[in-house]
C-alpha atoms as a PDB file:
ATOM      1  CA  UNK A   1     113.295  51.497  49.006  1.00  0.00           C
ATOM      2  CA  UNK A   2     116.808  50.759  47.063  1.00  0.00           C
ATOM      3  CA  UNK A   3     119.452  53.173  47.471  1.00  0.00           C
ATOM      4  CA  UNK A   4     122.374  52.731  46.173  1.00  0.00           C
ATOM      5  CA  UNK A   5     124.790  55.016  46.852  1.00  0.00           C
ATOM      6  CA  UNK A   6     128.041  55.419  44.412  1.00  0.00           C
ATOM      7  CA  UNK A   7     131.879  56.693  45.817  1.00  0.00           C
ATOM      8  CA  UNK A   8     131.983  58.169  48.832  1.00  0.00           C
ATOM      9  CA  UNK A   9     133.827  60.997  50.869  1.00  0.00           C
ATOM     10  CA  UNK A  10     135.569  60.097  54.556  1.00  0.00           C
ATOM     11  CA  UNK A  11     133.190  57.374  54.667  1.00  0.00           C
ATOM     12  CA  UNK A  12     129.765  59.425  54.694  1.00  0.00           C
ATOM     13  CA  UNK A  13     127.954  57.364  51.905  1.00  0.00           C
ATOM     14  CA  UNK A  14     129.147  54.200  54.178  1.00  0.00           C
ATOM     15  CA  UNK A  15     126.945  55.837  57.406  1.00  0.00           C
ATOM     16  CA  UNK A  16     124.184  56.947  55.622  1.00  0.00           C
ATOM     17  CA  UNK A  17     124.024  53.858  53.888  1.00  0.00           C
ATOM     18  CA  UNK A  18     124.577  52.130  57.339  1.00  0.00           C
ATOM     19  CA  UNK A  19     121.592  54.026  59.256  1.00  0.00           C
ATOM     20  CA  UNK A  20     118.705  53.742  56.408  1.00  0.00           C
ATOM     21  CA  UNK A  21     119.454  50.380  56.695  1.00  0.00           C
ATOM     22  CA  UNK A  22     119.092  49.916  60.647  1.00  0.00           C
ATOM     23  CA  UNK A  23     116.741  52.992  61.219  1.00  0.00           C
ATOM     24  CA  UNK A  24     114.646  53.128  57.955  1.00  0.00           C
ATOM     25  CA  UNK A  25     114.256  49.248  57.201  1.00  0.00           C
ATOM     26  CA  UNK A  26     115.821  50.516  53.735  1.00  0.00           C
ATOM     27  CA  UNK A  27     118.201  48.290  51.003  1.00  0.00           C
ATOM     28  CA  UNK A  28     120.880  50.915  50.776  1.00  0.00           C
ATOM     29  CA  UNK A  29     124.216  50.110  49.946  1.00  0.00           C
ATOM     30  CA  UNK A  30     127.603  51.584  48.751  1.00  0.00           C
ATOM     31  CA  UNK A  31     130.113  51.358  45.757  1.00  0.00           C
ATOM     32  CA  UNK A  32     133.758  52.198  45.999  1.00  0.00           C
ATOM     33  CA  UNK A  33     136.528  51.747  44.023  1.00  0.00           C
ATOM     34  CA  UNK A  34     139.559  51.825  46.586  1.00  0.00           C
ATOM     35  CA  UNK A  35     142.158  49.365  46.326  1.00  0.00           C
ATOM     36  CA  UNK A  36     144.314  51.165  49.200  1.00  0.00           C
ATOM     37  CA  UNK A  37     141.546  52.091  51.928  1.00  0.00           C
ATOM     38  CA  UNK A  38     144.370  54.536  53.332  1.00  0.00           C
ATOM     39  CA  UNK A  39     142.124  54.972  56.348  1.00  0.00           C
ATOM     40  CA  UNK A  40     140.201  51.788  56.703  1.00  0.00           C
ATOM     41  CA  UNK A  41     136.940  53.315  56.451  1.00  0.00           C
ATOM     42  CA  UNK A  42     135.796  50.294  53.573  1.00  0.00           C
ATOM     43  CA  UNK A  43     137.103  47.707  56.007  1.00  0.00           C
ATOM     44  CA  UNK A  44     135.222  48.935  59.224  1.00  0.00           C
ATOM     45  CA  UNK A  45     131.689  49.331  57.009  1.00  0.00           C
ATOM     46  CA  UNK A  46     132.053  46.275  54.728  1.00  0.00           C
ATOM     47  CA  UNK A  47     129.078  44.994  55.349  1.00  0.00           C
ATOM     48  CA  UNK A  48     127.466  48.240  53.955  1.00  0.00           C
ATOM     49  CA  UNK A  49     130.065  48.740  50.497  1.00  0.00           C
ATOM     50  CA  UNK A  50     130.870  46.566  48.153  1.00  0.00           C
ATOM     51  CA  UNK A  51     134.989  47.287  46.962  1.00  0.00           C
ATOM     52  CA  UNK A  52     135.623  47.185  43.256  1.00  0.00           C
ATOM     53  CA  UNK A  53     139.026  45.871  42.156  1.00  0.00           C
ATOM     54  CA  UNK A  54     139.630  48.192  38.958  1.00  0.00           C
ATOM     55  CA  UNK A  55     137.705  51.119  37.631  1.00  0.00           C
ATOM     56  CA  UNK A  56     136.517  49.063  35.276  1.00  0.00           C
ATOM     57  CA  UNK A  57     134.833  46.384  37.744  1.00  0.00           C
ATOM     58  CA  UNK A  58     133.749  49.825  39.367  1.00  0.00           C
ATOM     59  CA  UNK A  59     131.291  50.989  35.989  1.00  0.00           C
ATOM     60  CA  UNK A  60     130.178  47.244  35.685  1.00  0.00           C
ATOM     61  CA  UNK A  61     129.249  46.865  38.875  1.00  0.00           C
ATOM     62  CA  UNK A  62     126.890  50.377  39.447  1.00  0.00           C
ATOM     63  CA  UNK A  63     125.570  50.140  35.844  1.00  0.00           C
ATOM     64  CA  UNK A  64     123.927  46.560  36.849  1.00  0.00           C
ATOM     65  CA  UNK A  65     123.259  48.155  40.334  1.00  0.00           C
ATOM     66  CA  UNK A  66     121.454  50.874  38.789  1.00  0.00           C
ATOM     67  CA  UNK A  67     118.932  48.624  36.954  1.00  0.00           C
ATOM     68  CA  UNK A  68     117.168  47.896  40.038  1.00  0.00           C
ATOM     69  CA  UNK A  69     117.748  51.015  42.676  1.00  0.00           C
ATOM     70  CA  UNK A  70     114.797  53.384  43.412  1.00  0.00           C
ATOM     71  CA  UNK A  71     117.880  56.404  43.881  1.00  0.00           C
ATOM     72  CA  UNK A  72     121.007  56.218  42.862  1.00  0.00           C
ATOM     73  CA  UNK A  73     123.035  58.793  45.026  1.00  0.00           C
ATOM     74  CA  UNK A  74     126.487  59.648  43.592  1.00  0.00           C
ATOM     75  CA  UNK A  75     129.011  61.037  45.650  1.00  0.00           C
ATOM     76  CA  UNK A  76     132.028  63.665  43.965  1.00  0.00           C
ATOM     77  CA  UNK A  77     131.791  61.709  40.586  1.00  0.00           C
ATOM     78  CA  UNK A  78     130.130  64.089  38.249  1.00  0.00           C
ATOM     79  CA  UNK A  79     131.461  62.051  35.424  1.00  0.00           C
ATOM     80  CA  UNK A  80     130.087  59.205  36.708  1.00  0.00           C
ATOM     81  CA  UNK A  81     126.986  61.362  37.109  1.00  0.00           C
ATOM     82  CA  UNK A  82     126.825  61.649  33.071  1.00  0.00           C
ATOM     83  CA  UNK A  83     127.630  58.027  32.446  1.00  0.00           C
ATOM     84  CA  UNK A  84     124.605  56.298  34.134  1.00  0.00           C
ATOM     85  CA  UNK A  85     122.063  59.425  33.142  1.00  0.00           C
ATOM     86  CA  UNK A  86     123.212  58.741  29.520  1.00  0.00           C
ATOM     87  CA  UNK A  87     122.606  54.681  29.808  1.00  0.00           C
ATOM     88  CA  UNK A  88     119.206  55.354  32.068  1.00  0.00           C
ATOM     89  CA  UNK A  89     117.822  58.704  31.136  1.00  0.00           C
ATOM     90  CA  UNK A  90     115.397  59.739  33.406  1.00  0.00           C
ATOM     91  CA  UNK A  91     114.002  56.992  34.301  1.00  0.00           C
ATOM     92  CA  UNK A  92     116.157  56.874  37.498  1.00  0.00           C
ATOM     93  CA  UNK A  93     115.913  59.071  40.120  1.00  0.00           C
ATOM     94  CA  UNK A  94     119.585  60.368  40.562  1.00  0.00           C
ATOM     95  CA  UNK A  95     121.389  62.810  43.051  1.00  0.00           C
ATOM     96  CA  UNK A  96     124.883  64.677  42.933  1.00  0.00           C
ATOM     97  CA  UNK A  97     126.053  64.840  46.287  1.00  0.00           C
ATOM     98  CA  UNK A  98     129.903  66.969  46.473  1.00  0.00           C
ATOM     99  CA  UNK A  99     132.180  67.223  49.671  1.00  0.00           C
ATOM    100  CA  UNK A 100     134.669  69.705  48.987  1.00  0.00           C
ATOM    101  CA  UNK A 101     138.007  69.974  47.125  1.00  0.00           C
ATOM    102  CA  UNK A 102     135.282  67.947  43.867  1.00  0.00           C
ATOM    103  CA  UNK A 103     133.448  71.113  43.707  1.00  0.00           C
ATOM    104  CA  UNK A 104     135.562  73.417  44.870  1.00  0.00           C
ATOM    105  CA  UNK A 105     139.344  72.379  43.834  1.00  0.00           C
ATOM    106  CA  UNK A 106     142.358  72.325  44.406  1.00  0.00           C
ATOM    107  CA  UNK A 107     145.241  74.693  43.999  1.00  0.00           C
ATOM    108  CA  UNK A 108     148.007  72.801  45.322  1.00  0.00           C
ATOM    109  CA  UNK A 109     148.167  69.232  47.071  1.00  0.00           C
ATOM    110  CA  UNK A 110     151.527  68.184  49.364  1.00  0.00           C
ATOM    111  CA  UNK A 111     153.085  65.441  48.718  1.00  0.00           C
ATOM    112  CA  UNK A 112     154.073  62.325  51.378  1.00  0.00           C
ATOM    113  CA  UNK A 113     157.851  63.039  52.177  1.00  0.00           C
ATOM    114  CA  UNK A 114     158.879  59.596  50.332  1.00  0.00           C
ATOM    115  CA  UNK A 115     162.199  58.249  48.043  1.00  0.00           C
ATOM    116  CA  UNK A 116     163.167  61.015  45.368  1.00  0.00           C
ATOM    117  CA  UNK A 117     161.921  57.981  42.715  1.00  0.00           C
ATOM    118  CA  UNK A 118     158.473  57.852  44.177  1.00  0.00           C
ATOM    119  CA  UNK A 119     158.219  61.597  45.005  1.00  0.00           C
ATOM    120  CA  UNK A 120     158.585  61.946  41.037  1.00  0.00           C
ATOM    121  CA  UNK A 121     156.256  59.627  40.293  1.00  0.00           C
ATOM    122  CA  UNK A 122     153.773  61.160  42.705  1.00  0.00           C
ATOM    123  CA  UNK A 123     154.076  64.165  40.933  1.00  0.00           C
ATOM    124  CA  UNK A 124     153.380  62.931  37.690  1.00  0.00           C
ATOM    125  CA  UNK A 125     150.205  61.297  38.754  1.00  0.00           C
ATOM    126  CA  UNK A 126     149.431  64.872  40.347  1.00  0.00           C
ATOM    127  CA  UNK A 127     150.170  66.876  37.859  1.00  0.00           C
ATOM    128  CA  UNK A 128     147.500  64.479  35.599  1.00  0.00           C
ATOM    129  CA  UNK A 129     145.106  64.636  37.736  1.00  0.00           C
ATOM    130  CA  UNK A 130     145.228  68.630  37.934  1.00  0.00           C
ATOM    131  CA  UNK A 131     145.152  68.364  33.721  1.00  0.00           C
ATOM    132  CA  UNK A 132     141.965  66.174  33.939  1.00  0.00           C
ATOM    133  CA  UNK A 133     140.734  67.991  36.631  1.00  0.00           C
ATOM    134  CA  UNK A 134     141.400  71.363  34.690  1.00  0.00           C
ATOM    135  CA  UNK A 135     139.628  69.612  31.345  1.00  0.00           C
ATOM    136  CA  UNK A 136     136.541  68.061  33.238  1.00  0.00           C
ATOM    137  CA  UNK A 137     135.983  72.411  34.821  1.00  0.00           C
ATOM    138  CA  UNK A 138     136.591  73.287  31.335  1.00  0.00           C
ATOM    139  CA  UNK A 139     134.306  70.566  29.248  1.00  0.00           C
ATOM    140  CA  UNK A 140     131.825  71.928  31.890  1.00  0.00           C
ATOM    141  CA  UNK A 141     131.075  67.995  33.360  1.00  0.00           C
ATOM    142  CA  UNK A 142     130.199  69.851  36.745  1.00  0.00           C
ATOM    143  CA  UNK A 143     127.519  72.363  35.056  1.00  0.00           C
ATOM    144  CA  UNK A 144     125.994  69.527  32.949  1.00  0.00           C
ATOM    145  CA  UNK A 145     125.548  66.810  35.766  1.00  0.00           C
ATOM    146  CA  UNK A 146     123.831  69.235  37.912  1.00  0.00           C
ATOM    147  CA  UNK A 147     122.053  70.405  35.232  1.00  0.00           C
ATOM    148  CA  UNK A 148     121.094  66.646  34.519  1.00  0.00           C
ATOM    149  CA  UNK A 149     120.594  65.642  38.259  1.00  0.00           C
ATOM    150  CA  UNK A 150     116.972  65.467  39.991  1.00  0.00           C
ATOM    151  CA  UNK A 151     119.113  66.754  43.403  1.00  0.00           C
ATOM    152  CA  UNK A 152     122.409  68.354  44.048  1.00  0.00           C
ATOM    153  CA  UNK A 153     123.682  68.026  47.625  1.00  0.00           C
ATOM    154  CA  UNK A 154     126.249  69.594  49.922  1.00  0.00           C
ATOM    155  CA  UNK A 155     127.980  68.985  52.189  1.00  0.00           C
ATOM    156  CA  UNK A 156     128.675  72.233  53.807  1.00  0.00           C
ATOM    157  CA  UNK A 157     126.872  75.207  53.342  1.00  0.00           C
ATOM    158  CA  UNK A 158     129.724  77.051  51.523  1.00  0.00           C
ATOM    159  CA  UNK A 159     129.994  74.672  49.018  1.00  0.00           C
ATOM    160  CA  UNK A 160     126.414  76.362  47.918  1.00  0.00           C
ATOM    161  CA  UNK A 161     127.698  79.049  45.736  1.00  0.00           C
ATOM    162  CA  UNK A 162     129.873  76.565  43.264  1.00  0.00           C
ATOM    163  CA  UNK A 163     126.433  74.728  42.289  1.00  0.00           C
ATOM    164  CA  UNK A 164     124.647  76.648  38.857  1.00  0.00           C
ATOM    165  CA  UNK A 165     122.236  78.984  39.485  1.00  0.00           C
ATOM    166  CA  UNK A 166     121.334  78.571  35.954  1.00  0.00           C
ATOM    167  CA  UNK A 167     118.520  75.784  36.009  1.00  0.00           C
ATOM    168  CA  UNK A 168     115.584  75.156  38.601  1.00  0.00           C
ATOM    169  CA  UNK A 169     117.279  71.784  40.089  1.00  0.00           C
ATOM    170  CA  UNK A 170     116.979  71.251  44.128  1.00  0.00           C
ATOM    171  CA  UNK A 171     120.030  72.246  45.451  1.00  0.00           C
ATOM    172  CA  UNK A 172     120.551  71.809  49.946  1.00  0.00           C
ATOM    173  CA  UNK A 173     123.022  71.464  51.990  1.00  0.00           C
ATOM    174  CA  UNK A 174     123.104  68.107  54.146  1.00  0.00           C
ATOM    175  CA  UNK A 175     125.115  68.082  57.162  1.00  0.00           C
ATOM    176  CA  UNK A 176     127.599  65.333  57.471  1.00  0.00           C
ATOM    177  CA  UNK A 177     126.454  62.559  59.682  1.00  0.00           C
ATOM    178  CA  UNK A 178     128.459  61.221  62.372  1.00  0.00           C
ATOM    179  CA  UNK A 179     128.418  57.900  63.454  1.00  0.00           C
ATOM    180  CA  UNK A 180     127.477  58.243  66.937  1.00  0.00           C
ATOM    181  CA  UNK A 181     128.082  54.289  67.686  1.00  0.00           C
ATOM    182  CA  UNK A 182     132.089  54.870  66.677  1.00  0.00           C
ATOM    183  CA  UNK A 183     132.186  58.737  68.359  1.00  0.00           C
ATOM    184  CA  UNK A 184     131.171  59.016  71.725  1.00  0.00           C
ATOM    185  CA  UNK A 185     132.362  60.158  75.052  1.00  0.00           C
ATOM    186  CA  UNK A 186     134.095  57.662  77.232  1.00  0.00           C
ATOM    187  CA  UNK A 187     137.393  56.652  78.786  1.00  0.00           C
ATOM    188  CA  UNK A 188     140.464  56.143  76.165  1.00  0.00           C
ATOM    189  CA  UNK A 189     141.974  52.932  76.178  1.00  0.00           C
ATOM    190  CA  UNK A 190     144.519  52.279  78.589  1.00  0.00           C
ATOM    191  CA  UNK A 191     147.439  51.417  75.809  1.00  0.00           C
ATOM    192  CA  UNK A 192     146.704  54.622  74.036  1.00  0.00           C
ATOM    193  CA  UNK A 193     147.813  56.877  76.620  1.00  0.00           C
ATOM    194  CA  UNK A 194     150.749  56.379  78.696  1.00  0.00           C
ATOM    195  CA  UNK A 195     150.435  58.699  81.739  1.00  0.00           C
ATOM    196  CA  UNK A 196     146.243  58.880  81.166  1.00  0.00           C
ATOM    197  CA  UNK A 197     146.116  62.535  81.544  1.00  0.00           C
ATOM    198  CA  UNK A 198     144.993  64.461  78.190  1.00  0.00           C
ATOM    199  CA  UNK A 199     146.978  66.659  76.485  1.00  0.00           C
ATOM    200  CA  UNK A 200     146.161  70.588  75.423  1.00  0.00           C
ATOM    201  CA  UNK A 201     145.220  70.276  71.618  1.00  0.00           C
ATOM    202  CA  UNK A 202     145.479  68.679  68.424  1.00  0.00           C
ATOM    203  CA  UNK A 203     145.190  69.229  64.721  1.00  0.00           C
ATOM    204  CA  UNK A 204     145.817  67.304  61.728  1.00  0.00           C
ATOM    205  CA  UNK A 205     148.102  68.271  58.905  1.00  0.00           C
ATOM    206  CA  UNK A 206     147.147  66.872  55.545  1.00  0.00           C
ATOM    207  CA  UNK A 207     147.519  67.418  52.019  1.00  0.00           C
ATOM    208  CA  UNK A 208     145.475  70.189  50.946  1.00  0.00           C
ATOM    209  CA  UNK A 209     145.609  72.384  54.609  1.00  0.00           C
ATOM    210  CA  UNK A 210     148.422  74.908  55.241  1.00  0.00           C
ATOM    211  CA  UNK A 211     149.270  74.187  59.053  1.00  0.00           C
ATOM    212  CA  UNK A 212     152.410  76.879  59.108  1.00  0.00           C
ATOM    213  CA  UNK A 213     149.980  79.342  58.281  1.00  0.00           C
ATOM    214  CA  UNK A 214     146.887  78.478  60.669  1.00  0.00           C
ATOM    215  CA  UNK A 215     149.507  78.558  63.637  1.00  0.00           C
ATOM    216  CA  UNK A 216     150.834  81.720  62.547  1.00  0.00           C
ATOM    217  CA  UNK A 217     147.041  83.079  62.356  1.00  0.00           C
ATOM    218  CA  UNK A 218     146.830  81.724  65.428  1.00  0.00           C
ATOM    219  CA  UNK A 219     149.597  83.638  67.295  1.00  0.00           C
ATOM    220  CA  UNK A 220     148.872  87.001  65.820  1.00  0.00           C
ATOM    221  CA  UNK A 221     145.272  86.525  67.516  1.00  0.00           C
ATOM    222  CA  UNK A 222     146.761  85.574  70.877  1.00  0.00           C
ATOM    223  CA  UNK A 223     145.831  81.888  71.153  1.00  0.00           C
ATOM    224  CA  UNK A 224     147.944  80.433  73.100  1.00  0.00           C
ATOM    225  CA  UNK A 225     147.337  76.393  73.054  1.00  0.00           C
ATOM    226  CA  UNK A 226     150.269  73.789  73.371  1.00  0.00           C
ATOM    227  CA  UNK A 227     149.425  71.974  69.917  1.00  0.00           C
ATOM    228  CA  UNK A 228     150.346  68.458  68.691  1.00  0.00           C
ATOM    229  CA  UNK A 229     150.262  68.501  64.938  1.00  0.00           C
ATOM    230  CA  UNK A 230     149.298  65.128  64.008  1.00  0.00           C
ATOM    231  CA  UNK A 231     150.622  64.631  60.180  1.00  0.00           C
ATOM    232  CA  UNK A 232     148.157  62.701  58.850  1.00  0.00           C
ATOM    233  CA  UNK A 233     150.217  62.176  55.432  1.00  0.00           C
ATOM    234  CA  UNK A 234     153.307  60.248  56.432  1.00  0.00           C
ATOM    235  CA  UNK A 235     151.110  58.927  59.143  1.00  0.00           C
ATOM    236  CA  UNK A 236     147.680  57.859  58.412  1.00  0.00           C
ATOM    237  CA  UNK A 237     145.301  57.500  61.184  1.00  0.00           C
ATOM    238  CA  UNK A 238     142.891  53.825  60.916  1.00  0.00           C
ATOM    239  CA  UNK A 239     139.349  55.338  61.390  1.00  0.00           C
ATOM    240  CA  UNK A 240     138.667  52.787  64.263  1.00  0.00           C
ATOM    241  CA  UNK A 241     141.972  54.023  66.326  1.00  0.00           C
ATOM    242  CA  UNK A 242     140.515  57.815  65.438  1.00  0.00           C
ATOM    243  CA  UNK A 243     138.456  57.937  68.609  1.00  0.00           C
ATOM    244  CA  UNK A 244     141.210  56.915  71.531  1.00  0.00           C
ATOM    245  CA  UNK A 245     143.416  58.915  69.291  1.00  0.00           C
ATOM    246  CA  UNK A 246     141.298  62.071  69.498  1.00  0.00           C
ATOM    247  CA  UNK A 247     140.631  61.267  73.147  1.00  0.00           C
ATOM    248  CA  UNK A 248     144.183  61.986  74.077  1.00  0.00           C
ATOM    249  CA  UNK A 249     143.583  66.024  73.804  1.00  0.00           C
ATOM    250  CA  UNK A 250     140.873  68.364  75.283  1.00  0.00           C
ATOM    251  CA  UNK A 251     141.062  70.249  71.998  1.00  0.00           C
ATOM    252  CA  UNK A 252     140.976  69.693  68.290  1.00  0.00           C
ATOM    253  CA  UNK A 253     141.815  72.873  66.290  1.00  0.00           C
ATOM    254  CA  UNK A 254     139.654  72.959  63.057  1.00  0.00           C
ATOM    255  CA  UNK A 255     141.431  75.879  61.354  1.00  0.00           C
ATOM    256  CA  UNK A 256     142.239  74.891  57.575  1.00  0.00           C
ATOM    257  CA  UNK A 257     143.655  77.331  54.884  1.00  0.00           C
ATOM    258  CA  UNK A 258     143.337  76.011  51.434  1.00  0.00           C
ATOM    259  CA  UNK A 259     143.331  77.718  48.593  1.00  0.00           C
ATOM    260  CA  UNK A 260     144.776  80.921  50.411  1.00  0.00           C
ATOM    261  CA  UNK A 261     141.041  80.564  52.068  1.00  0.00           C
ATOM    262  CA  UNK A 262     139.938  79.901  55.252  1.00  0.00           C
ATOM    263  CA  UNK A 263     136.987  77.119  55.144  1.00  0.00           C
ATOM    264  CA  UNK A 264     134.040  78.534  56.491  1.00  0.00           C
ATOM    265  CA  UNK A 265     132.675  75.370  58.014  1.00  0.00           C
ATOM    266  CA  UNK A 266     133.673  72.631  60.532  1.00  0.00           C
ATOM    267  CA  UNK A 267     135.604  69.744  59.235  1.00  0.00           C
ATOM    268  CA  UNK A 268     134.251  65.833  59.593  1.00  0.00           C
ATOM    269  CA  UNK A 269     137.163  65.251  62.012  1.00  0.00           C
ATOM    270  CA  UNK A 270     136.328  68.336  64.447  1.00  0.00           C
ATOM    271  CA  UNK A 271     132.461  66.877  64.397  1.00  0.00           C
ATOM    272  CA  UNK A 272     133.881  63.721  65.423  1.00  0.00           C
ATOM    273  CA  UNK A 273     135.823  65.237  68.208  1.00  0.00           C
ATOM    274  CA  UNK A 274     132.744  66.991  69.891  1.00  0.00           C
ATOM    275  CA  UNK A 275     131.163  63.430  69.746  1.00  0.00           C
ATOM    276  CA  UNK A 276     133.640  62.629  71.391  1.00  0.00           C
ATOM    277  CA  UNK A 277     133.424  65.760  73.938  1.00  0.00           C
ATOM    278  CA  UNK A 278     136.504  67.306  72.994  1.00  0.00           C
ATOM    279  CA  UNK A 279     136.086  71.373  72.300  1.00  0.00           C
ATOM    280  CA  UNK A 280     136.820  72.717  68.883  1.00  0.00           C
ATOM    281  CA  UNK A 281     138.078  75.759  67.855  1.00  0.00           C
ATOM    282  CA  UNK A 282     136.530  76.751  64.954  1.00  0.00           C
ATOM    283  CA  UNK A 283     137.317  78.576  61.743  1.00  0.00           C
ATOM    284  CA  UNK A 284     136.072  82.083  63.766  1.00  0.00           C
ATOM    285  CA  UNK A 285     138.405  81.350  66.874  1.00  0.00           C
ATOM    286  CA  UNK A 286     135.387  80.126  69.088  1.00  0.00           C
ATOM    287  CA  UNK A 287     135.457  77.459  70.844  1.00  0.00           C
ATOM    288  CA  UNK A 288     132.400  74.569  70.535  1.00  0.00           C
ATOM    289  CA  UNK A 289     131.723  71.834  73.080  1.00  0.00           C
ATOM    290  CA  UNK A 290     128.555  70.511  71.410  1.00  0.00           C
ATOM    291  CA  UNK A 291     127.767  68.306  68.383  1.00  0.00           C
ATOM    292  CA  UNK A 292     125.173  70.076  66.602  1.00  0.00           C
ATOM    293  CA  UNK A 293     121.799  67.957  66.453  1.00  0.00           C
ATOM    294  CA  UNK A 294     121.609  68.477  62.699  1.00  0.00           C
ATOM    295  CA  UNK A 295     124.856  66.127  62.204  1.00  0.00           C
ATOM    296  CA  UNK A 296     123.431  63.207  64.192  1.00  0.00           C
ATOM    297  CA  UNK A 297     122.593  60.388  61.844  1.00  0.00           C
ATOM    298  CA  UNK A 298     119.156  60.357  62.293  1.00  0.00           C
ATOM    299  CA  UNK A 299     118.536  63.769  61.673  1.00  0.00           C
ATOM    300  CA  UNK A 300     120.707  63.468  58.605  1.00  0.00           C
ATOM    301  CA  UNK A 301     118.983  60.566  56.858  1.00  0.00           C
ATOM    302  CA  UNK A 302     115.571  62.096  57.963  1.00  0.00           C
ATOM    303  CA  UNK A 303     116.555  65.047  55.740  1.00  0.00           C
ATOM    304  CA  UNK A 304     117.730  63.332  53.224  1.00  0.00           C
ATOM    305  CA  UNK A 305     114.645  61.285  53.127  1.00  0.00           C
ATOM    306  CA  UNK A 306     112.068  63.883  52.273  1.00  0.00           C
ATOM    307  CA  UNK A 307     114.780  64.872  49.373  1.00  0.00           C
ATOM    308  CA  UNK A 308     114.037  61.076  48.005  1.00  0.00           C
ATOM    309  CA  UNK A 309     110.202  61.382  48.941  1.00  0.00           C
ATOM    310  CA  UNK A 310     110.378  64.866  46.724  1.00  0.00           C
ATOM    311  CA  UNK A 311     111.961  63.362  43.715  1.00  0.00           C
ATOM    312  CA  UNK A 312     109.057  60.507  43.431  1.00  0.00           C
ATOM    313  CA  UNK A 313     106.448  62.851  43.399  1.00  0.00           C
END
């Protein structure tokens, strides 16, 4: 089978597309437009993505891709979605797969703590993107991809009630894989920790979580944890340094606030830290010291393929 999978999310197209291809014997591959790769995830999988150099190069390059996939799996661009079902119709078998903040949006993003210059200029680009954002919700482009989609995919259970309930269309939710050949127990590199004893506890501060707010939450609850607040804006974290990074601690905290919400599911980077065997604390102040099953590659891309087997009935 072809499978070519379109954008991606914290590099989960990249692993999927990585294990059907070792596991399943499948041609699946990935394409991203990312000219940055602030994390290196498209440098550590490039021999499963193929980078576009413009958004332009990006259309080009999945509308000839498209000609000759079996499924063409597109992840968080809905308007992407509605280009290639408009040049294909349905002769292709296409899925909508969403992450997050594209379904569920975004109220208010933090900015990098940069010059006053490029802090302006951020916030122009910002301020766009919540205009085009606000146009896309309004124009509908979410309710008439899914609409238009032969599967629409999750990836966390919550995410569930933002997909229409108006048409018949398979919606699931699809755990996030972890790949279990990056995240795994074992000792942390001798240069990454100075005195080799671990820490208490970590968390990450990015741009869309409100870490003042889970500490205070925190406190009034009476968890007490000595926690290093990793800020992931100012300083990024390469995806192949994440695991001696998150092997420093005993803990990751995986409490995020966004939207004046608490997210009712476990972020990618707390599943990576109990394949690592750190304990989380979750969203419900528990504390986990297990990946689930249902997030280890194989089980993922054995899900997802009875999804693809369904559509070419």
């Amino acid at each position: 089978m072809r499978i070519l999978h379109i954008d991606d999310a914290a590099a989960v197209s990249c692993i999927l597309a990585k294990y059907q291809q070792q596991i399943q014997g499948h041609n699946s591959k990935v394409i991203k437009y990312d000219i940055y790769d602030k994390f290196g995830f498209y440098r550590f999988y490039r021999d499963y993505v193929t980078i576009a150099t413009s958004e332009d190069q990006f259309l080009k390059n999945i509308v000839e891709e498209s000609k000759s996939a079996d499924i063409i799996h597109i992840h968080t661009r809905s308007d992407v979605f509605l280009k290639l079902r408009n040049k294909f119709g349905k002769s292709k078998k296409m899925v909508l797969h969403y992450h997050g903040t594209d379904i569920r949006g975004l109220k208010k993003q933090k900015l990098p703590h940069r010059s006053r210059l490029s802090d302006i200029a951020i916030s122009l680009i910002l301020k766009y993107r919540q205009i085009r954002n606000t146009l896309l919700l309004k124009q509908r482009i979410h309710y008439k991809a899914q609409k238009l989609a032969d599967a629409v995919i999750v990836s966390t259970s919550d995410l569930l009630k933002y997909t229409s309930s108006k048409n018949s269309v398979m919606k699931l939710y699809l755990p996030n894989p972890i790949d279990l050949d990056v995240f795994k127990p074992g000792a942390i590199l001798p240069s990454t920790s100075n005195d080799g004893l671990k820490r208490s506890a970590v968390t990450m501060d990015n741009e869309v979580t409100d870490i003042p707010w889970a500490l205070e939450y925190l406190k009034k609850n009476n968890i007490n944890l000595d926690i290093t607040v990793h800020d992931r804006i100012r300083h990024p974290l390469m995806y192949q340094d994440l695991p001696n990074f998150l092997k420093q601690y005993k803990t990751y905290v995986d409490i995020r606030y966004v939207n004046k919400k608490i997210i009712p599911s476990l972020s990618k980077t707390a599943l990576e830290s109990l394949a690592c065997g750190l304990d989380v604390l979750d969203y419900q102040l528990k504390f986990r010291n297990r990946l689930p099953e249902e997030h280890y590659p194989s089980s993922v891309i054995s899900s997802l393929s009875k999804v693809y087997d369904e559509l070419k009935i």
